[in-house]
N, C-alpha and C. Protein backbone atom coordinates (compact mmCIF):
# COMPACT_ATOMS: atom_id res chain seq x y z
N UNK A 1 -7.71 6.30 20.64
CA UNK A 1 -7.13 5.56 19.53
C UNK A 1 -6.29 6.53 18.71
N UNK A 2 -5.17 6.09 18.57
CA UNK A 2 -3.81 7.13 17.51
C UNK A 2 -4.23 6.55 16.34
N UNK A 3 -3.93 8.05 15.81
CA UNK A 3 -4.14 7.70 13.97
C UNK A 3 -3.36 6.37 13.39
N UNK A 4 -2.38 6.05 13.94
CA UNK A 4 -2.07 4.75 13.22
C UNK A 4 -3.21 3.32 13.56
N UNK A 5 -3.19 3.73 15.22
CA UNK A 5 -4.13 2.36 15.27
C UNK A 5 -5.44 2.39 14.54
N UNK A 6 -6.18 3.21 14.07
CA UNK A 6 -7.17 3.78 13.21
C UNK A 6 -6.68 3.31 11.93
N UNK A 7 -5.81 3.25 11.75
CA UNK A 7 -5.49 3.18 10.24
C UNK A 7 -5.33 1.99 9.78
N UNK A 8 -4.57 1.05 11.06
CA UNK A 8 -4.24 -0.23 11.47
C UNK A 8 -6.21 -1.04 11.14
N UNK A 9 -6.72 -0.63 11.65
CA UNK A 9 -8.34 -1.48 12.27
C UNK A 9 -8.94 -1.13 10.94
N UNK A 10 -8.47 0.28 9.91
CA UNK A 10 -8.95 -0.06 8.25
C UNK A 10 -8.23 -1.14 7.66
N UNK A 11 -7.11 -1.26 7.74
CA UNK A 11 -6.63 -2.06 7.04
C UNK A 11 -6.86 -3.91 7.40
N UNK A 12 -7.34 -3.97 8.90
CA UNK A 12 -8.15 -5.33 8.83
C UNK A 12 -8.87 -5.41 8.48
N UNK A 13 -9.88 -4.19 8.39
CA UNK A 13 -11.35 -4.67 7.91
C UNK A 13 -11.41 -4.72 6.59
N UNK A 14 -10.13 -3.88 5.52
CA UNK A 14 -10.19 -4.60 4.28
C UNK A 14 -10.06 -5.49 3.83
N UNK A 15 -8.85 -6.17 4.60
CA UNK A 15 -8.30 -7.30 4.51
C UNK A 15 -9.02 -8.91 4.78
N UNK A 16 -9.79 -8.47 6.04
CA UNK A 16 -10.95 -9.29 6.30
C UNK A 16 -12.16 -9.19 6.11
N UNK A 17 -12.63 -8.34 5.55
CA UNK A 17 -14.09 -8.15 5.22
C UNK A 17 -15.11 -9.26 4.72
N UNK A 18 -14.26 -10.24 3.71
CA UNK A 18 -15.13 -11.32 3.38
C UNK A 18 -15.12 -12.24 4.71
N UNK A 19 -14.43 -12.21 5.72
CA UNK A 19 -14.43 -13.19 6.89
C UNK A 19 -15.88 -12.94 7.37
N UNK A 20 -16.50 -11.89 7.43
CA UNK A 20 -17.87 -12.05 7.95
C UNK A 20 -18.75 -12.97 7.33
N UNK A 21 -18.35 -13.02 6.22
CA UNK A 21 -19.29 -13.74 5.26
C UNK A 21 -19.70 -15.68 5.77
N UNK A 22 -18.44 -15.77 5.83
CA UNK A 22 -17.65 -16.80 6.17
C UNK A 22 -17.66 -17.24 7.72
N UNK A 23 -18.59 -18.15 7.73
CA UNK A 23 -19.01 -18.61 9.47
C UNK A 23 -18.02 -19.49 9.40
N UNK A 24 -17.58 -20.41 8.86
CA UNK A 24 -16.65 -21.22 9.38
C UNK A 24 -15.58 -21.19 8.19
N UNK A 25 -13.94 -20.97 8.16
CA UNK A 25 -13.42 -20.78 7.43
C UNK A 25 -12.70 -21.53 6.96
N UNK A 26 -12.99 -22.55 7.95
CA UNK A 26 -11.88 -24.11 7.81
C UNK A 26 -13.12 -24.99 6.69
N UNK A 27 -13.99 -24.39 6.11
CA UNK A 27 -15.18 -24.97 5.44
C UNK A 27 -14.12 -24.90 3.58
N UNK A 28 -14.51 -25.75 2.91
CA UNK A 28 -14.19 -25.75 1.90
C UNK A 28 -15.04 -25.43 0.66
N UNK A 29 -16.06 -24.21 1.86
CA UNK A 29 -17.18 -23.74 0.43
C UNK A 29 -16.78 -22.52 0.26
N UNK A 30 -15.97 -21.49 1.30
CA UNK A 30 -15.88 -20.43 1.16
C UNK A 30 -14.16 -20.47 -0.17
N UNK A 31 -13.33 -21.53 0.01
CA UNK A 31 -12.40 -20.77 -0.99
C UNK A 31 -13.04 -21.79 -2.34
N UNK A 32 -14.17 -22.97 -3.05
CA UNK A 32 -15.05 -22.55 -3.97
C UNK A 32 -15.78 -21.37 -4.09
N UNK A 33 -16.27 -20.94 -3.35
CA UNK A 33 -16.73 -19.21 -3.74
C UNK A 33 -15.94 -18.47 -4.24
N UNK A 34 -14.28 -18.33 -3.62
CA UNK A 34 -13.28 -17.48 -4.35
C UNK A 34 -12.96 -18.12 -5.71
N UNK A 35 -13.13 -18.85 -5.53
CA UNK A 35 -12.70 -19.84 -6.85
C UNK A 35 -13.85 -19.08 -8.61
N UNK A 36 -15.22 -19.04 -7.75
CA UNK A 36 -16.27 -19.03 -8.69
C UNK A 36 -15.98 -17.45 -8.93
N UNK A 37 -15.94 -16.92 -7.41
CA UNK A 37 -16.23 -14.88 -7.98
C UNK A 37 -14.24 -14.78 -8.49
N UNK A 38 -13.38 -15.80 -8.83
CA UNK A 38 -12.30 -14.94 -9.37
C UNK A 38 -12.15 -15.22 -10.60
N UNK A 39 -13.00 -16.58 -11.16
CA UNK A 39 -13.02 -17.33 -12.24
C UNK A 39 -13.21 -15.76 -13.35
N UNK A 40 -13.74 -14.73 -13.09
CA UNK A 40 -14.59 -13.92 -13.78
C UNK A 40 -12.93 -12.85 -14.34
N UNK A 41 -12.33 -13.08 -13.62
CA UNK A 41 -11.08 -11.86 -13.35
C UNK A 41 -10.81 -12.58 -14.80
N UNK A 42 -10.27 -13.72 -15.43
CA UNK A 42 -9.86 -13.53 -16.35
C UNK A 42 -8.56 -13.78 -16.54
N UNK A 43 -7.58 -14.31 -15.40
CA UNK A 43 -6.42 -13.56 -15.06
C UNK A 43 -6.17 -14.90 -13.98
N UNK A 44 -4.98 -14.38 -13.26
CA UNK A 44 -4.97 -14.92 -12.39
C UNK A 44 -4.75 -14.82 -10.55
N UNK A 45 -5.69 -14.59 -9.93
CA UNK A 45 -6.18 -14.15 -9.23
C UNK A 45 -5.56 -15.00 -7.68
N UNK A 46 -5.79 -14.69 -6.55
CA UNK A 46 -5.40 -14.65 -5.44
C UNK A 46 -6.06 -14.21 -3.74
N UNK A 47 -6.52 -14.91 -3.41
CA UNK A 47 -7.52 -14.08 -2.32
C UNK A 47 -7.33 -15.25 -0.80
N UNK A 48 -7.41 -14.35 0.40
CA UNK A 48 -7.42 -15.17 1.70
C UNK A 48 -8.32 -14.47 2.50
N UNK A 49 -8.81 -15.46 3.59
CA UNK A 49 -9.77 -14.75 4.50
C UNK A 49 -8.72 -15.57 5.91
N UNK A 50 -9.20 -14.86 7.14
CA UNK A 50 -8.28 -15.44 8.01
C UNK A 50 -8.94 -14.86 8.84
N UNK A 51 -9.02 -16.28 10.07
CA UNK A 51 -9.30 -15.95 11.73
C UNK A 51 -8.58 -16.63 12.36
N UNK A 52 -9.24 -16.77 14.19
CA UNK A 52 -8.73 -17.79 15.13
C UNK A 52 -9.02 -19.14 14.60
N UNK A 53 -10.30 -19.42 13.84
CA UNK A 53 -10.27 -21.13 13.71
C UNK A 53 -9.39 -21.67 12.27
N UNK A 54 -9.10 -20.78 11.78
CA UNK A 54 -8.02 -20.81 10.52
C UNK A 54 -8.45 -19.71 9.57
N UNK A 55 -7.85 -20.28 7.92
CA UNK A 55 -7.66 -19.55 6.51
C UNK A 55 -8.50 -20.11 5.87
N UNK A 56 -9.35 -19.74 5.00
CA UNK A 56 -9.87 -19.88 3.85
C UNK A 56 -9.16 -19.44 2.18
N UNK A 57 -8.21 -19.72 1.65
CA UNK A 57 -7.52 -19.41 0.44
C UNK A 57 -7.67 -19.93 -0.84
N UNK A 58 -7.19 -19.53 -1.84
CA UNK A 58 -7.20 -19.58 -3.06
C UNK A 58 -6.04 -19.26 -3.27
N UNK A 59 -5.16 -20.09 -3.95
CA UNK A 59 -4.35 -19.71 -4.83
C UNK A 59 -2.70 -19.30 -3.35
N UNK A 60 -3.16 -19.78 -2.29
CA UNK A 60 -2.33 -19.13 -0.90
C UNK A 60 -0.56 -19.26 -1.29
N UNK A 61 -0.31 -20.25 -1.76
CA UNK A 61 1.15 -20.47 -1.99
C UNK A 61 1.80 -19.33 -3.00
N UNK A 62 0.77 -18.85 -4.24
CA UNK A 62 1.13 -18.17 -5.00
C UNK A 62 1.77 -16.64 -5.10
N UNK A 63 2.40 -16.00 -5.12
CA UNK A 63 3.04 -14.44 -4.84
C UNK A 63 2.55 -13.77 -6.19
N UNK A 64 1.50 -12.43 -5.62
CA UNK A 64 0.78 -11.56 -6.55
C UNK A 64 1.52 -10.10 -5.98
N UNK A 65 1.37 -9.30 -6.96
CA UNK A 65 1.77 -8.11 -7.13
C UNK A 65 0.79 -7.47 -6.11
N UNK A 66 0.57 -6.66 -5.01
CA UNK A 66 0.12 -5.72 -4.47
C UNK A 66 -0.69 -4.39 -5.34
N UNK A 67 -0.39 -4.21 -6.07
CA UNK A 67 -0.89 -2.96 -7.13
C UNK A 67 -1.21 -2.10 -6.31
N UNK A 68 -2.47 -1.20 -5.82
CA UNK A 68 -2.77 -0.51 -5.16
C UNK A 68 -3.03 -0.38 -4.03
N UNK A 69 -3.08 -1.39 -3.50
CA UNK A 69 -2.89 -1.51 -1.98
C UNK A 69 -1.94 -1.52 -1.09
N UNK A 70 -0.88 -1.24 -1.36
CA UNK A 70 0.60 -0.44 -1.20
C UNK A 70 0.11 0.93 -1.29
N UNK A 71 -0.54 1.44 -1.43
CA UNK A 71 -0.80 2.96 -1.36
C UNK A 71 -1.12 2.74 0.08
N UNK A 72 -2.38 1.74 0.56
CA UNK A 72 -2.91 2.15 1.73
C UNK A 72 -2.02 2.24 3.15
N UNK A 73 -0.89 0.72 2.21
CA UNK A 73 0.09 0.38 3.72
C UNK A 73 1.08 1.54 3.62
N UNK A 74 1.45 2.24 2.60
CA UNK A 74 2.16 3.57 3.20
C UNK A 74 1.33 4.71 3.51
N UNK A 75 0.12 4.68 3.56
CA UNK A 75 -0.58 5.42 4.16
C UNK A 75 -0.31 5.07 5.64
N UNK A 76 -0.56 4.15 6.18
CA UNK A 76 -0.55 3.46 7.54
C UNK A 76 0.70 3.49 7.58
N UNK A 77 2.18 3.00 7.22
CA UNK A 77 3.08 3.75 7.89
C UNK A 77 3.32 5.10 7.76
N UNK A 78 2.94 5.80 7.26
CA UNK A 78 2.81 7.35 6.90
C UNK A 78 2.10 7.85 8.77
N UNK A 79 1.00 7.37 8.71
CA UNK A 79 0.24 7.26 10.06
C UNK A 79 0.75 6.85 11.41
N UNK A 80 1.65 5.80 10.92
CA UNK A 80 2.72 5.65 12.62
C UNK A 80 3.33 6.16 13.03
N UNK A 81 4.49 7.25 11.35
CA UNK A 81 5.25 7.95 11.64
C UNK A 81 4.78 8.90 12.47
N UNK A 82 3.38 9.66 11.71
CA UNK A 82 2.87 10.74 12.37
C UNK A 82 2.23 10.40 13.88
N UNK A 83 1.88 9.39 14.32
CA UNK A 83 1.75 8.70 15.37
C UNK A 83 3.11 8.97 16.34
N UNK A 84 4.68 8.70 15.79
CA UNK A 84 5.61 8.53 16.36
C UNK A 84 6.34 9.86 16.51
N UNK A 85 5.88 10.94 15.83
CA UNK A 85 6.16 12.60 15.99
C UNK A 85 7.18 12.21 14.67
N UNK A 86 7.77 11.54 14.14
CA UNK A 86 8.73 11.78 13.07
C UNK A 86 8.59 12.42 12.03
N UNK A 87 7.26 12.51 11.38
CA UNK A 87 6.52 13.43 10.22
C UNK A 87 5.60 14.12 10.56
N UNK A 88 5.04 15.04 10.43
CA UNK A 88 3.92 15.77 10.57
C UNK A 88 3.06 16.17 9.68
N UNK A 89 1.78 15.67 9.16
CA UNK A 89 0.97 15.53 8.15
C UNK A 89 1.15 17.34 7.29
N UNK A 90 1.45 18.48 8.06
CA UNK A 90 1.24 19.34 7.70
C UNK A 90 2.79 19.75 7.62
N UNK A 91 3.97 18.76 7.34
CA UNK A 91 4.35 18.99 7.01
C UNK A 91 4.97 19.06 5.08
N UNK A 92 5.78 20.38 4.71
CA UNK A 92 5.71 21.00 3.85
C UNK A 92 6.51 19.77 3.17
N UNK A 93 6.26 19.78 1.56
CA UNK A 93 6.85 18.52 0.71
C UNK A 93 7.25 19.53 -0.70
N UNK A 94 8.21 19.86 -1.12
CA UNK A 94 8.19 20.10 -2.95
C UNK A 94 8.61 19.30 -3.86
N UNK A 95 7.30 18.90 -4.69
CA UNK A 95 7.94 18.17 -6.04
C UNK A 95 8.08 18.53 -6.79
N UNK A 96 9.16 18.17 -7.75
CA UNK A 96 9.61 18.29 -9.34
C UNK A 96 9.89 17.54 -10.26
N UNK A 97 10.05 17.50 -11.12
CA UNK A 97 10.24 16.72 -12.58
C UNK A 97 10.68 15.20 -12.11
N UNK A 98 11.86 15.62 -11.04
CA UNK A 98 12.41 14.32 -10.94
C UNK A 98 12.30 13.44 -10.18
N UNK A 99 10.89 13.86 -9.19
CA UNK A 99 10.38 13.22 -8.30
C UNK A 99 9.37 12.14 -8.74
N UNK A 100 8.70 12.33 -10.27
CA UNK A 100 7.80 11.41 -10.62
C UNK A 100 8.08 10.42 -11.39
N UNK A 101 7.08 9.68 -11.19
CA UNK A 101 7.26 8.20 -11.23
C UNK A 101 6.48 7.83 -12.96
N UNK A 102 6.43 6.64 -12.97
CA UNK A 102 5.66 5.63 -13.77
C UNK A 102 4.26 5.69 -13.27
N UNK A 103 3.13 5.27 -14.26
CA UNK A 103 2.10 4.96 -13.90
C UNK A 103 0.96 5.85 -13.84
N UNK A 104 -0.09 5.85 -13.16
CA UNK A 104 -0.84 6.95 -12.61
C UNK A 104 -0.43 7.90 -11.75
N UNK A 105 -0.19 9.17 -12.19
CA UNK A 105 0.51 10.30 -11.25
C UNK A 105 -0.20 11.44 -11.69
N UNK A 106 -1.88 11.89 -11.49
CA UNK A 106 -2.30 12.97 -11.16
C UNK A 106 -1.46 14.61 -11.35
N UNK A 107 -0.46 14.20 -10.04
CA UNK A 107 0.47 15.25 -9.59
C UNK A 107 1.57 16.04 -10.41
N UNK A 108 1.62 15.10 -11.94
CA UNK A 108 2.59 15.18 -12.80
C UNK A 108 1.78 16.41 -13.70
N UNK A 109 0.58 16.46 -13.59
CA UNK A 109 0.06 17.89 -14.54
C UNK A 109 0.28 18.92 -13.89
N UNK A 110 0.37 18.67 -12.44
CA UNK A 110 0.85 20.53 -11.84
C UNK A 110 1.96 20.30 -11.99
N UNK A 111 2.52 19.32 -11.91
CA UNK A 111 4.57 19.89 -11.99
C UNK A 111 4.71 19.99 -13.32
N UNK A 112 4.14 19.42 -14.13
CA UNK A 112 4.76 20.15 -15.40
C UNK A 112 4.20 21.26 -15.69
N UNK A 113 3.30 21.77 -15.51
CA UNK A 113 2.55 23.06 -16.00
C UNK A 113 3.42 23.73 -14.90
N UNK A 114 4.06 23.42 -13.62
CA UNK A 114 4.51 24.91 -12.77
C UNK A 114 5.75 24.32 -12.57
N UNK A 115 6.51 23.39 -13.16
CA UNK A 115 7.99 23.35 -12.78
C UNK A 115 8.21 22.53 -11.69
N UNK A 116 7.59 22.72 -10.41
CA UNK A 116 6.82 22.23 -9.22
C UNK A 116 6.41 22.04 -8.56
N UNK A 117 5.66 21.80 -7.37
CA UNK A 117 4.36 21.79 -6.54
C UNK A 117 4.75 21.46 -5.15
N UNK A 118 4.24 22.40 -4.12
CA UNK A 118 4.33 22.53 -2.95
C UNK A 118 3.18 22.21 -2.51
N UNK A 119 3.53 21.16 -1.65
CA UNK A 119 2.15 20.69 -0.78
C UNK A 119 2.31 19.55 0.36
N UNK A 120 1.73 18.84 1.10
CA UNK A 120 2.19 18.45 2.39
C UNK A 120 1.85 17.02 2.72
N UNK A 121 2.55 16.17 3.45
CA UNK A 121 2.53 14.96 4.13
C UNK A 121 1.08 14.53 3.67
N UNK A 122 0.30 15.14 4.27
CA UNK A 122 -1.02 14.86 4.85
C UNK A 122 -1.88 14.57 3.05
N UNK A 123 -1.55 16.36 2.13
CA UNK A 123 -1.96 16.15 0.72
C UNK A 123 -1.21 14.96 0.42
N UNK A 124 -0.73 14.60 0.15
CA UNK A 124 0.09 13.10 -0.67
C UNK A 124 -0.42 11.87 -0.28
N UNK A 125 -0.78 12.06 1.21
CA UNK A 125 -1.69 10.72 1.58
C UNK A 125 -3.43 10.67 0.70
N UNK A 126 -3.41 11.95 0.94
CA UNK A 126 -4.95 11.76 0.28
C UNK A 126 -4.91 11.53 -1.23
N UNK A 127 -3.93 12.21 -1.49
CA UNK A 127 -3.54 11.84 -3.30
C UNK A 127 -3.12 10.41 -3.74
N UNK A 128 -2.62 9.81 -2.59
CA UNK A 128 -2.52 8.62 -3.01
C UNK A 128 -3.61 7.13 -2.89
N UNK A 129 -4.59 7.98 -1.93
CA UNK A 129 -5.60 6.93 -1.31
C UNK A 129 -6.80 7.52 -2.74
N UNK A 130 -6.96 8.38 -2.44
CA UNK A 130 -8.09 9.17 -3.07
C UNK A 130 -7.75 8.88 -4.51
N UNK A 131 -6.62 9.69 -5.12
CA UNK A 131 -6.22 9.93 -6.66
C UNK A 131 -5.52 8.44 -7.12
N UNK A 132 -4.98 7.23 -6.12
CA UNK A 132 -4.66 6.47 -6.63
C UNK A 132 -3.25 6.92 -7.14
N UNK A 133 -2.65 7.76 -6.85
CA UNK A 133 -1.77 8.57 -7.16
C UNK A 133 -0.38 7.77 -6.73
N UNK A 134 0.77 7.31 -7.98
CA UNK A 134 1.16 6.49 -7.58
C UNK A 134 2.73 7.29 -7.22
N UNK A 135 3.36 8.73 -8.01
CA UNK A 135 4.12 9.64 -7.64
C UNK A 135 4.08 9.90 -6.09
N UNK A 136 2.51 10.53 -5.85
CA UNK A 136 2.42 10.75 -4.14
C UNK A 136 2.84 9.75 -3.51
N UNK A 137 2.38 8.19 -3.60
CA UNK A 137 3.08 7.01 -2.85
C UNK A 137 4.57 6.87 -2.77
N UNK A 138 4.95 6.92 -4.21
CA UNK A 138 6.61 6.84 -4.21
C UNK A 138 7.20 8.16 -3.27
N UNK A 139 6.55 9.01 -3.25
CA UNK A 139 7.44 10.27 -2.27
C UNK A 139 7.14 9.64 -0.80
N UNK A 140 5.86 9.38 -0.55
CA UNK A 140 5.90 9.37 0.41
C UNK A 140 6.82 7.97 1.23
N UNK A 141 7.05 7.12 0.23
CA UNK A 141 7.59 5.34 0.63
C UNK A 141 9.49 6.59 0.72
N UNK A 142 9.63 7.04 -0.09
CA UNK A 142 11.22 7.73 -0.13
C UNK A 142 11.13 8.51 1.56
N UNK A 143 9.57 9.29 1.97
CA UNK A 143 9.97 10.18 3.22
C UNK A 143 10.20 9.07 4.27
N UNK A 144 9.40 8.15 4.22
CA UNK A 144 9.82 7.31 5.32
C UNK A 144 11.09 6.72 5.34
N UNK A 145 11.61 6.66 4.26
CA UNK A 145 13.04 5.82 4.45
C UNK A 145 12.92 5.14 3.30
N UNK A 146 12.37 4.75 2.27
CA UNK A 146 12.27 3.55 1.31
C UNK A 146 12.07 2.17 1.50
N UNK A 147 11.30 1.43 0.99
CA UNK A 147 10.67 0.45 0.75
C UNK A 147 10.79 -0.79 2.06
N UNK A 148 12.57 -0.49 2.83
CA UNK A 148 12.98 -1.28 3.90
C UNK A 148 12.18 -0.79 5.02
N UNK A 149 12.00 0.71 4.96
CA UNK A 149 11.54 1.15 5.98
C UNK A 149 10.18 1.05 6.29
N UNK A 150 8.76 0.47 5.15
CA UNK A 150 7.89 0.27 4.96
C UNK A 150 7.60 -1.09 5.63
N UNK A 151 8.58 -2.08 5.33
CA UNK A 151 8.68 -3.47 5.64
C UNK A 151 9.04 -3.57 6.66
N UNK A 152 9.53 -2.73 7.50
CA UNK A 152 9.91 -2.92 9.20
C UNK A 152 8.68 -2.20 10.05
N UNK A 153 7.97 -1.43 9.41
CA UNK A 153 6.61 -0.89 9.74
C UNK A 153 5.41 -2.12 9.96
N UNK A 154 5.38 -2.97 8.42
CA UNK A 154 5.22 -4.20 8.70
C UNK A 154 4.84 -4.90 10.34
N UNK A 155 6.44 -5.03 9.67
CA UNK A 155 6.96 -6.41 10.23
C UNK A 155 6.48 -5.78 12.49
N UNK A 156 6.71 -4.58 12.53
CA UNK A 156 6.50 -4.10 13.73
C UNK A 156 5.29 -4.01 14.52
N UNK A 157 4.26 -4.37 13.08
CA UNK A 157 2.77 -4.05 13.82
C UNK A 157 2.48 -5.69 13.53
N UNK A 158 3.12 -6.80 13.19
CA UNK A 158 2.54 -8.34 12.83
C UNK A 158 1.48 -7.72 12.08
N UNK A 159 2.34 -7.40 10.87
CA UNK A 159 1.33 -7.96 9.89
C UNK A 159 2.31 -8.56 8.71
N UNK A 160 1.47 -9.97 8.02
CA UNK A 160 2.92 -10.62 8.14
C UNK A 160 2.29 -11.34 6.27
N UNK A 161 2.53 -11.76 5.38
CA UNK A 161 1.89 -12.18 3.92
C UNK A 161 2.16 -11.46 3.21
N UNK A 162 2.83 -10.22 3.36
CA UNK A 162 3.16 -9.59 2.19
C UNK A 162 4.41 -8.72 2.52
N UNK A 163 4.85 -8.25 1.21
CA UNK A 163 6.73 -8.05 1.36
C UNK A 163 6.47 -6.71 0.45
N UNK A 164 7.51 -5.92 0.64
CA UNK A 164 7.54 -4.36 -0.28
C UNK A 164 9.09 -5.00 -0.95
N UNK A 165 8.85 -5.12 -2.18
CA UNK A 165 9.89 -5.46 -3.32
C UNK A 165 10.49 -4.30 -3.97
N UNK A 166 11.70 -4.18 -4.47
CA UNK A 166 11.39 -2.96 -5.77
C UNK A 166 11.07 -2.90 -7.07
N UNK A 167 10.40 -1.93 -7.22
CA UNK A 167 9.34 -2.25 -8.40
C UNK A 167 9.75 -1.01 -10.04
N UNK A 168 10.19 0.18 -9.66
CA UNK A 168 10.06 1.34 -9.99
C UNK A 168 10.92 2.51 -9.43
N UNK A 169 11.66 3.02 -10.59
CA UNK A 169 12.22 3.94 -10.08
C UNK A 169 11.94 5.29 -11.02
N UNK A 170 12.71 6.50 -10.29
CA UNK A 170 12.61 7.82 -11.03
C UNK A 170 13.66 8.12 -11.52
N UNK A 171 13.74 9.28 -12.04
CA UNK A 171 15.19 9.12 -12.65
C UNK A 171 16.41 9.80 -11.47
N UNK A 172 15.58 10.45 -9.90
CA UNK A 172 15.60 10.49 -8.89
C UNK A 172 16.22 9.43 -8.09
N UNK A 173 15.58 8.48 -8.20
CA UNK A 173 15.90 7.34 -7.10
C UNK A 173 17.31 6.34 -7.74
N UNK A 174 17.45 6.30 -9.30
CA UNK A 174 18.72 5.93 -9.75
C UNK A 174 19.68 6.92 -9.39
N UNK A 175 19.61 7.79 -9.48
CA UNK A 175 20.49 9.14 -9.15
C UNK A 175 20.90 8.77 -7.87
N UNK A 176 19.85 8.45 -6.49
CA UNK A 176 20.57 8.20 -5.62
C UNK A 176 20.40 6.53 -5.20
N UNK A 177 20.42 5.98 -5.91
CA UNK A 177 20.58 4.65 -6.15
C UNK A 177 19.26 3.88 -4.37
N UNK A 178 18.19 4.78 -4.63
CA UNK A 178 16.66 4.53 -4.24
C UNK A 178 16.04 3.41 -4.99
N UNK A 179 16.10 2.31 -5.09
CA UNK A 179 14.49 1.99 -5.88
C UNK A 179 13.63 1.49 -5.29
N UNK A 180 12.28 2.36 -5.77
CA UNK A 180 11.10 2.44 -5.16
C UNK A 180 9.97 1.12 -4.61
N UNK A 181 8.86 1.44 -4.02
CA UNK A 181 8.53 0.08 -3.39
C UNK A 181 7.33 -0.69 -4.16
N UNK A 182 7.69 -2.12 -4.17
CA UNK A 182 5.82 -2.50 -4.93
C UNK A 182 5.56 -3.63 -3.60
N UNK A 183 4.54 -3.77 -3.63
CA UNK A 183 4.25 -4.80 -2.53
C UNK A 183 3.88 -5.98 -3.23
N UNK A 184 4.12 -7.32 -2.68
CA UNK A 184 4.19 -8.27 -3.01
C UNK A 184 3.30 -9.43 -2.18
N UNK A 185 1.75 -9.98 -2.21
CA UNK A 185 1.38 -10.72 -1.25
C UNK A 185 1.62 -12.39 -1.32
N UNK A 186 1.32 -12.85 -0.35
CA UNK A 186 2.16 -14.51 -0.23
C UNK A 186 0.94 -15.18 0.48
């Protein structure tokens, strides 16, 4: 098994994890259950389970923001690349001032305390899975190509409900007229 398909079989089992729960999905108790555990969010919420005998959904027609789970899917194309020889986890990355982003960015206390920070493919994936790190994601969505190139990663492995929009830029990615990726589910 290649690190992408590994990476591929996490990302079903997140995606489907409540399907175990769920003996029959064409049942109309499992999306009242989503109904009851999202009532709590406060907000407005969004959730699907999916097999061969169908979907179980809540809210399915509606388009929600991805938030952090766009870290994982450029992790996983991060993983095909390196799968496809195009990147190499150990390969070398330097950031600076103008590489960071909005949001949660960890990575922004070593570049400002050292100007900026040398470190590799492989660190940025873990910074972004691990630290939630949303700078490491944006570099790494820019090494692959930007946000199109995420969505043809997608679109290449069928996996198909959600879209990489742009969400965010640096003062980097206006400079070269980049803007960065948010994911979008459907």
């Amino acid at each position: 098994m290649t690190l992408g398909q590994k990476w591929l079989f996490v990302l079903n089992i997140t995606l489907f994890a409540h399907q175990l729960r769920a003996a029959s999905l064409h049942s109309d108790g499992l999306e009242r259950d989503f109904a009851r555990i999202t009532a709590r969010v406060g907000g407005r919420a969004g959730v699907c389970a999916a097999d061969e005998a169908g979907q179980a959904c809540l809210n399915a027609g509606q388009r929600f923001p991805m938030q952090s789970v766009m870290k994982l899917i450029a992790a996983l194309a991060i993983a095909d690349a390196v799968d496809s020889r195009t990147l190499k986890l150990d390969q070398p990355v330097t950031i600076r001032r103008e590489d960071l982003s909005l949001n949660v960015q960890p990575i922004a206390n070593i570049v400002n305390t050292q100007g900026s920070f040398r470190t590799t493919i492989g660190d940025l994936v873990r910074r972004a899975i691990v630290d939630s790190d949303s700078a490491a994601t944006d570099i790494l969505v820019r090494r692959l190509g930007g946000p199109r190139a995420v969505q043809a990663f997608l679109d290449r492995r069928g996996i198909r409900g959600g879209a990489f929009r742009p969400r965010r830029e640096t003062s980097a990615d206006r400079d070269r007229g980049n803007s960065m990726a948010a994911g979008v589910c459907r």
